[in-house]
Protein backbone atom coordinates (compact mmCIF):
# COMPACT_ATOMS: atom_id res chain seq x y z
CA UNK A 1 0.00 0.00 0.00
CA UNK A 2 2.81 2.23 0.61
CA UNK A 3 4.15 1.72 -2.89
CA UNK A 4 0.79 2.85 -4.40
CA UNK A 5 1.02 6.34 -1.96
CA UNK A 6 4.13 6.97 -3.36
CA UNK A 7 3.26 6.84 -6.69
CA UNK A 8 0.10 8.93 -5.87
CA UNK A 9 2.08 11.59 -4.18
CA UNK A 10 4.83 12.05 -6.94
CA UNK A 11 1.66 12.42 -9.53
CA UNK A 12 0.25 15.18 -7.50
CA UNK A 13 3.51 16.99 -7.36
CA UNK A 14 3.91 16.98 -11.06
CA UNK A 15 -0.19 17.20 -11.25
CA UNK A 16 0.83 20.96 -9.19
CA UNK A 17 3.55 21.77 -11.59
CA UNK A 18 1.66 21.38 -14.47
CA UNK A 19 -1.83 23.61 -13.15
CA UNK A 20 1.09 26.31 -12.27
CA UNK A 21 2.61 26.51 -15.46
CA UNK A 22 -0.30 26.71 -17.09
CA UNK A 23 -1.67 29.30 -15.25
CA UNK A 24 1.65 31.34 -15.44
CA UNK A 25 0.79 30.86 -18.90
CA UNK A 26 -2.73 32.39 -18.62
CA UNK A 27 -0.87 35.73 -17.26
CA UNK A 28 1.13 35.99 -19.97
CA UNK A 29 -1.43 35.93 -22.07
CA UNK A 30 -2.07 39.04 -23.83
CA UNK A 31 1.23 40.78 -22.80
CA UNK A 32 3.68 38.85 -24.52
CA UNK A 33 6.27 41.69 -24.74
CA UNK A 34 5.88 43.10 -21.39
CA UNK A 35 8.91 43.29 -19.61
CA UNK A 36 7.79 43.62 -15.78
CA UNK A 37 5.76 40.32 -16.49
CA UNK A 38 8.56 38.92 -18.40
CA UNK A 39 11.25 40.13 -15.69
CA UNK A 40 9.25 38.67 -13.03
CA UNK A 41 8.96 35.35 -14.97
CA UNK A 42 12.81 34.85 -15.53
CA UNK A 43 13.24 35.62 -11.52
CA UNK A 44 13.85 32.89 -8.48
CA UNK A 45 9.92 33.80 -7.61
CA UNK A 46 8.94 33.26 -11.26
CA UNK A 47 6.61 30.32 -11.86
CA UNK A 48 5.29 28.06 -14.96
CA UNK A 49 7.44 27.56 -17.79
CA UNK A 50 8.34 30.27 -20.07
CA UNK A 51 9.30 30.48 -24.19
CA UNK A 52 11.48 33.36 -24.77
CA UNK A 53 10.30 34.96 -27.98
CA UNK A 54 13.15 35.95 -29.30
CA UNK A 55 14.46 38.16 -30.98
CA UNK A 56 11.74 40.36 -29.25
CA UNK A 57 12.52 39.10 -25.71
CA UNK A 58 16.41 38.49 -24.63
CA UNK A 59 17.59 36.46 -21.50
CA UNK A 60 19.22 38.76 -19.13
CA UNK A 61 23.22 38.20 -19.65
CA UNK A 62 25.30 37.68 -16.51
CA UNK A 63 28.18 40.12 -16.08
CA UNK A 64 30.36 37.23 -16.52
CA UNK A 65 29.46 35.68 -19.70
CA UNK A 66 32.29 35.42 -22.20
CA UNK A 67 31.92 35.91 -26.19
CA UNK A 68 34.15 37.43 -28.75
CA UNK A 69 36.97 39.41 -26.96
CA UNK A 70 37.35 43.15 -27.07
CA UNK A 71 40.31 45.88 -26.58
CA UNK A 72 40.25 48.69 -23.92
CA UNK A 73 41.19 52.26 -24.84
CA UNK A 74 40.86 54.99 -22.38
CA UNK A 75 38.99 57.81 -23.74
CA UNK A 76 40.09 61.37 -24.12
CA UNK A 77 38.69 63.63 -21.78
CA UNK A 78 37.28 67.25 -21.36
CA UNK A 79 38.05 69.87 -19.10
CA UNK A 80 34.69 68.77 -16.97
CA UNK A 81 36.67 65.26 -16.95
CA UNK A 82 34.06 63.71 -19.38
CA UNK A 83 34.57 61.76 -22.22
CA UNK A 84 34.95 63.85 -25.52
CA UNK A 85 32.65 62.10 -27.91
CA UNK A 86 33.31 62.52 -31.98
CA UNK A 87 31.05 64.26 -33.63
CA UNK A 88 31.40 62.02 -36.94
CA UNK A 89 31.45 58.56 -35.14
CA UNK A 90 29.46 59.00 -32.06
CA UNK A 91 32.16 57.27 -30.79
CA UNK A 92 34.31 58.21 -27.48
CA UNK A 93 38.00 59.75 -28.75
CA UNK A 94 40.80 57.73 -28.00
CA UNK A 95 42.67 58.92 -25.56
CA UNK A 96 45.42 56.09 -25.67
CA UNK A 97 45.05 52.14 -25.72
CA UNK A 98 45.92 49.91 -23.10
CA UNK A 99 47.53 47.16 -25.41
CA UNK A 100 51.06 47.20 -25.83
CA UNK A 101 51.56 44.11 -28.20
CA UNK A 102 53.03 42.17 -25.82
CA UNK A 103 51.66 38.62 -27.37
CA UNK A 104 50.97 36.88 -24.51
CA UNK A 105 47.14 36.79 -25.50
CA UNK A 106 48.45 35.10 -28.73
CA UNK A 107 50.20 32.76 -27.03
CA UNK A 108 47.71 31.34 -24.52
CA UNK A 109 45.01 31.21 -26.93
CA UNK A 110 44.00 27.42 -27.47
CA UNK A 111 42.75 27.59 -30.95
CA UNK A 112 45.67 30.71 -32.07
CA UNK A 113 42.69 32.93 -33.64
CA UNK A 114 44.59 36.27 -32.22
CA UNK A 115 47.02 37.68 -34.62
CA UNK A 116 49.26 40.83 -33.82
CA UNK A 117 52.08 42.88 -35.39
CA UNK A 118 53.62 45.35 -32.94
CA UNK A 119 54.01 48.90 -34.48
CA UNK A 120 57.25 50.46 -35.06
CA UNK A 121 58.88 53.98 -34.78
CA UNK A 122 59.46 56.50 -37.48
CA UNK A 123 63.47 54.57 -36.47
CA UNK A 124 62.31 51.29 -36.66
CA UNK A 125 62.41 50.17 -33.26
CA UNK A 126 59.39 48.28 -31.78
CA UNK A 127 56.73 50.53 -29.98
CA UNK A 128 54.14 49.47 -27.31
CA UNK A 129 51.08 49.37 -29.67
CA UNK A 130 49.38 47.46 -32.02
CA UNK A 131 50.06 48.38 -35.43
CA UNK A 132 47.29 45.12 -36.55
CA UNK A 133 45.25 43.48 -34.06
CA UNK A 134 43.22 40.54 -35.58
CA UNK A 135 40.61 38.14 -33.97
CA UNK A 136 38.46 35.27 -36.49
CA UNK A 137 35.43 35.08 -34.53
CA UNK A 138 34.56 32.26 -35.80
CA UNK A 139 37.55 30.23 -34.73
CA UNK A 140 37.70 32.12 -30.97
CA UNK A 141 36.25 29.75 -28.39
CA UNK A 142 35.40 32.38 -25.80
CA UNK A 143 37.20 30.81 -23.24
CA UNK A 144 38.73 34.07 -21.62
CA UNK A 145 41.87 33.62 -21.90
CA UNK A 146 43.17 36.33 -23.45
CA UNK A 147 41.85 38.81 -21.02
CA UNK A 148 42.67 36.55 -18.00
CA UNK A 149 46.36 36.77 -18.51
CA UNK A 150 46.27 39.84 -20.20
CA UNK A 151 48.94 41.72 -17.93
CA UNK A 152 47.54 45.38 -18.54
CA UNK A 153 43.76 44.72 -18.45
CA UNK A 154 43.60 45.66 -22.38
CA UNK A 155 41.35 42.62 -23.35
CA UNK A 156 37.74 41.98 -22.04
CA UNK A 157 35.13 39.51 -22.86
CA UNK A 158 32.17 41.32 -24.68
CA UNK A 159 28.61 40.09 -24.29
CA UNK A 160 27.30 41.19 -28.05
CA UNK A 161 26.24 37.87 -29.40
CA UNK A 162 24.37 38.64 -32.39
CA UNK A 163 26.92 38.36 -34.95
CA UNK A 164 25.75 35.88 -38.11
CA UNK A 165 26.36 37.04 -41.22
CA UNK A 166 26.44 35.75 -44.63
CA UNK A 167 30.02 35.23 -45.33
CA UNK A 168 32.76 34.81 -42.48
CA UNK A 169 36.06 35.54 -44.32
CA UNK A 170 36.13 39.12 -43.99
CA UNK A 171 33.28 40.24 -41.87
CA UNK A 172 33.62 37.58 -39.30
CA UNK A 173 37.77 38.41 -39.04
CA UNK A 174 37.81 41.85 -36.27
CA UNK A 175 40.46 44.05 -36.67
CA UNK A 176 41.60 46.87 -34.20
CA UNK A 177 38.96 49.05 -35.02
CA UNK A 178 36.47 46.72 -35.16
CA UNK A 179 37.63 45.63 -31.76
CA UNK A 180 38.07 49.24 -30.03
CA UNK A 181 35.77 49.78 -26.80
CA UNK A 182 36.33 52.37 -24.28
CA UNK A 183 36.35 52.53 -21.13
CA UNK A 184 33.19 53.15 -20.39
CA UNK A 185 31.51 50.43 -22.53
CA UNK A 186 33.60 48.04 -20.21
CA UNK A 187 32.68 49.37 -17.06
CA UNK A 188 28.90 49.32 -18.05
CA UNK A 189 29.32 45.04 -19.10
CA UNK A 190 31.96 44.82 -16.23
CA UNK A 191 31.04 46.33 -13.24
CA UNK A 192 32.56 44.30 -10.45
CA UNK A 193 35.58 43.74 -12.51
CA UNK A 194 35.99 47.55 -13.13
CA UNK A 195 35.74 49.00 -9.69
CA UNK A 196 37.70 46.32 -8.81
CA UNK A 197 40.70 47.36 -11.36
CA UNK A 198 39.79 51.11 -10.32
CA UNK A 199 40.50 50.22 -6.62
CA UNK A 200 43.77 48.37 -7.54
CA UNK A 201 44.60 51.54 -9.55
CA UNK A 202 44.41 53.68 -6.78
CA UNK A 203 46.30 51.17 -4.21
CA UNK A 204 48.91 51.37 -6.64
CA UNK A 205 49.02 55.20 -7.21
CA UNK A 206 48.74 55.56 -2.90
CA UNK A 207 51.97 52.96 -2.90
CA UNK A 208 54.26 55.09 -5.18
CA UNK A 209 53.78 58.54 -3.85
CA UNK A 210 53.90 56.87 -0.13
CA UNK A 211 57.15 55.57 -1.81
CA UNK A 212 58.28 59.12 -3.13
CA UNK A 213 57.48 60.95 -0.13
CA UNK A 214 60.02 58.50 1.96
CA UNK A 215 62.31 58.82 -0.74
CA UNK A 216 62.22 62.82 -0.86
């Protein structure tokens, strides 16, 4: 007899889940675009089961999810400290960019879809910057690599998926423009990771002129 409860009980579970979805369906209905509803749906309190209509409704992305790589530049700045914007681009000016060529994101990428040649001086002698930066998007992995040994915080993870195209062998291979964020675009994916490289920054800058004024 105790077998047959069992049975009974794990039917009525499922028996509940099923009368909950479907009336989490029944709220839906007629606001199929409505992001409160579909907010609260996608939450830890949500209930029923949900189909994301995409491409009108998007799962929220987690600060730490990991596509097709991007490089830093710090932006040029006004006399308000804001960053100057260009009036042709709508773009923020670069102010100067992180990378320095160094190739160590080259090296510890496991499928080698990063390629860089280091720019040179009017001289010839090798200069911290990329003179070509190249990515195939198609071949990258998104494992993270790149920015997690990156040893000036000049590579980040970006979180734009939407990238099919028709073709691949031009579109789908980023150069340095293509691969140009400031800033500011980082800080708004990367917000832990930003005020966390922001309060490193300022440890650092506290350490040297603690450093100077025992010096002096």
């Amino acid at each position: 007899m105790s077998y047959g409860l069992g049975v009974l009980r794990g039917m009525g579970i499922t028996m509940r889940r099923v009368v909950k979805t479907y009336l989490g369906d029944f709220r839906h209905l007629g606001r199929p675009l409505d992001p409160k509803e579909f907010s609260r749906r996608q939450s830890v309190r949500g209930d029923g089961i949900i189909t994301v209509q995409y491409p009108e409704e998007k799962l929220p992305v987690p600060e730490n999810f990991r596509f097709v790589p991007f490089l830093v530049y710090e932006p040029t700045l006004d006399e308000n400290g804001k960053p100057k914007v260009d009036a042709k681009t709508g773009k923020e000016e670069i102010g100067y960019e992180r990378c320095t060529a160094c190739g160590i994101c080259a090296k510890v990428c496991p499928p080698q879809c990063i390629w860089i040649v280091r720019a040179t001086t009017p001289e010839g002698k090798p200069r911290p910057q990329a003179a070509e930066f190249y990515i195939d998007i198609d071949v990258c992995m998104n494992c993270g690599y790149c920015a997690e040994y990156c040893p000036f915080d000049a590579i980040k993870m970006d979180h734009d998926y939407q990238l099919a195209n028709y073709e691949r062998h031009v579109s789908h291979i980023y150069d340095v423009k293509m691969l140009m964020k400031s800033t500011t675009y980082h800080a708004k994916l990367h917000p832990t990771d930003w005020a966390r490289e922001q309060q490193e920054s300022k440890a650092k800058e506290a350490a040297k002129a603690k450093k100077q004024a025992v010096a002096s």
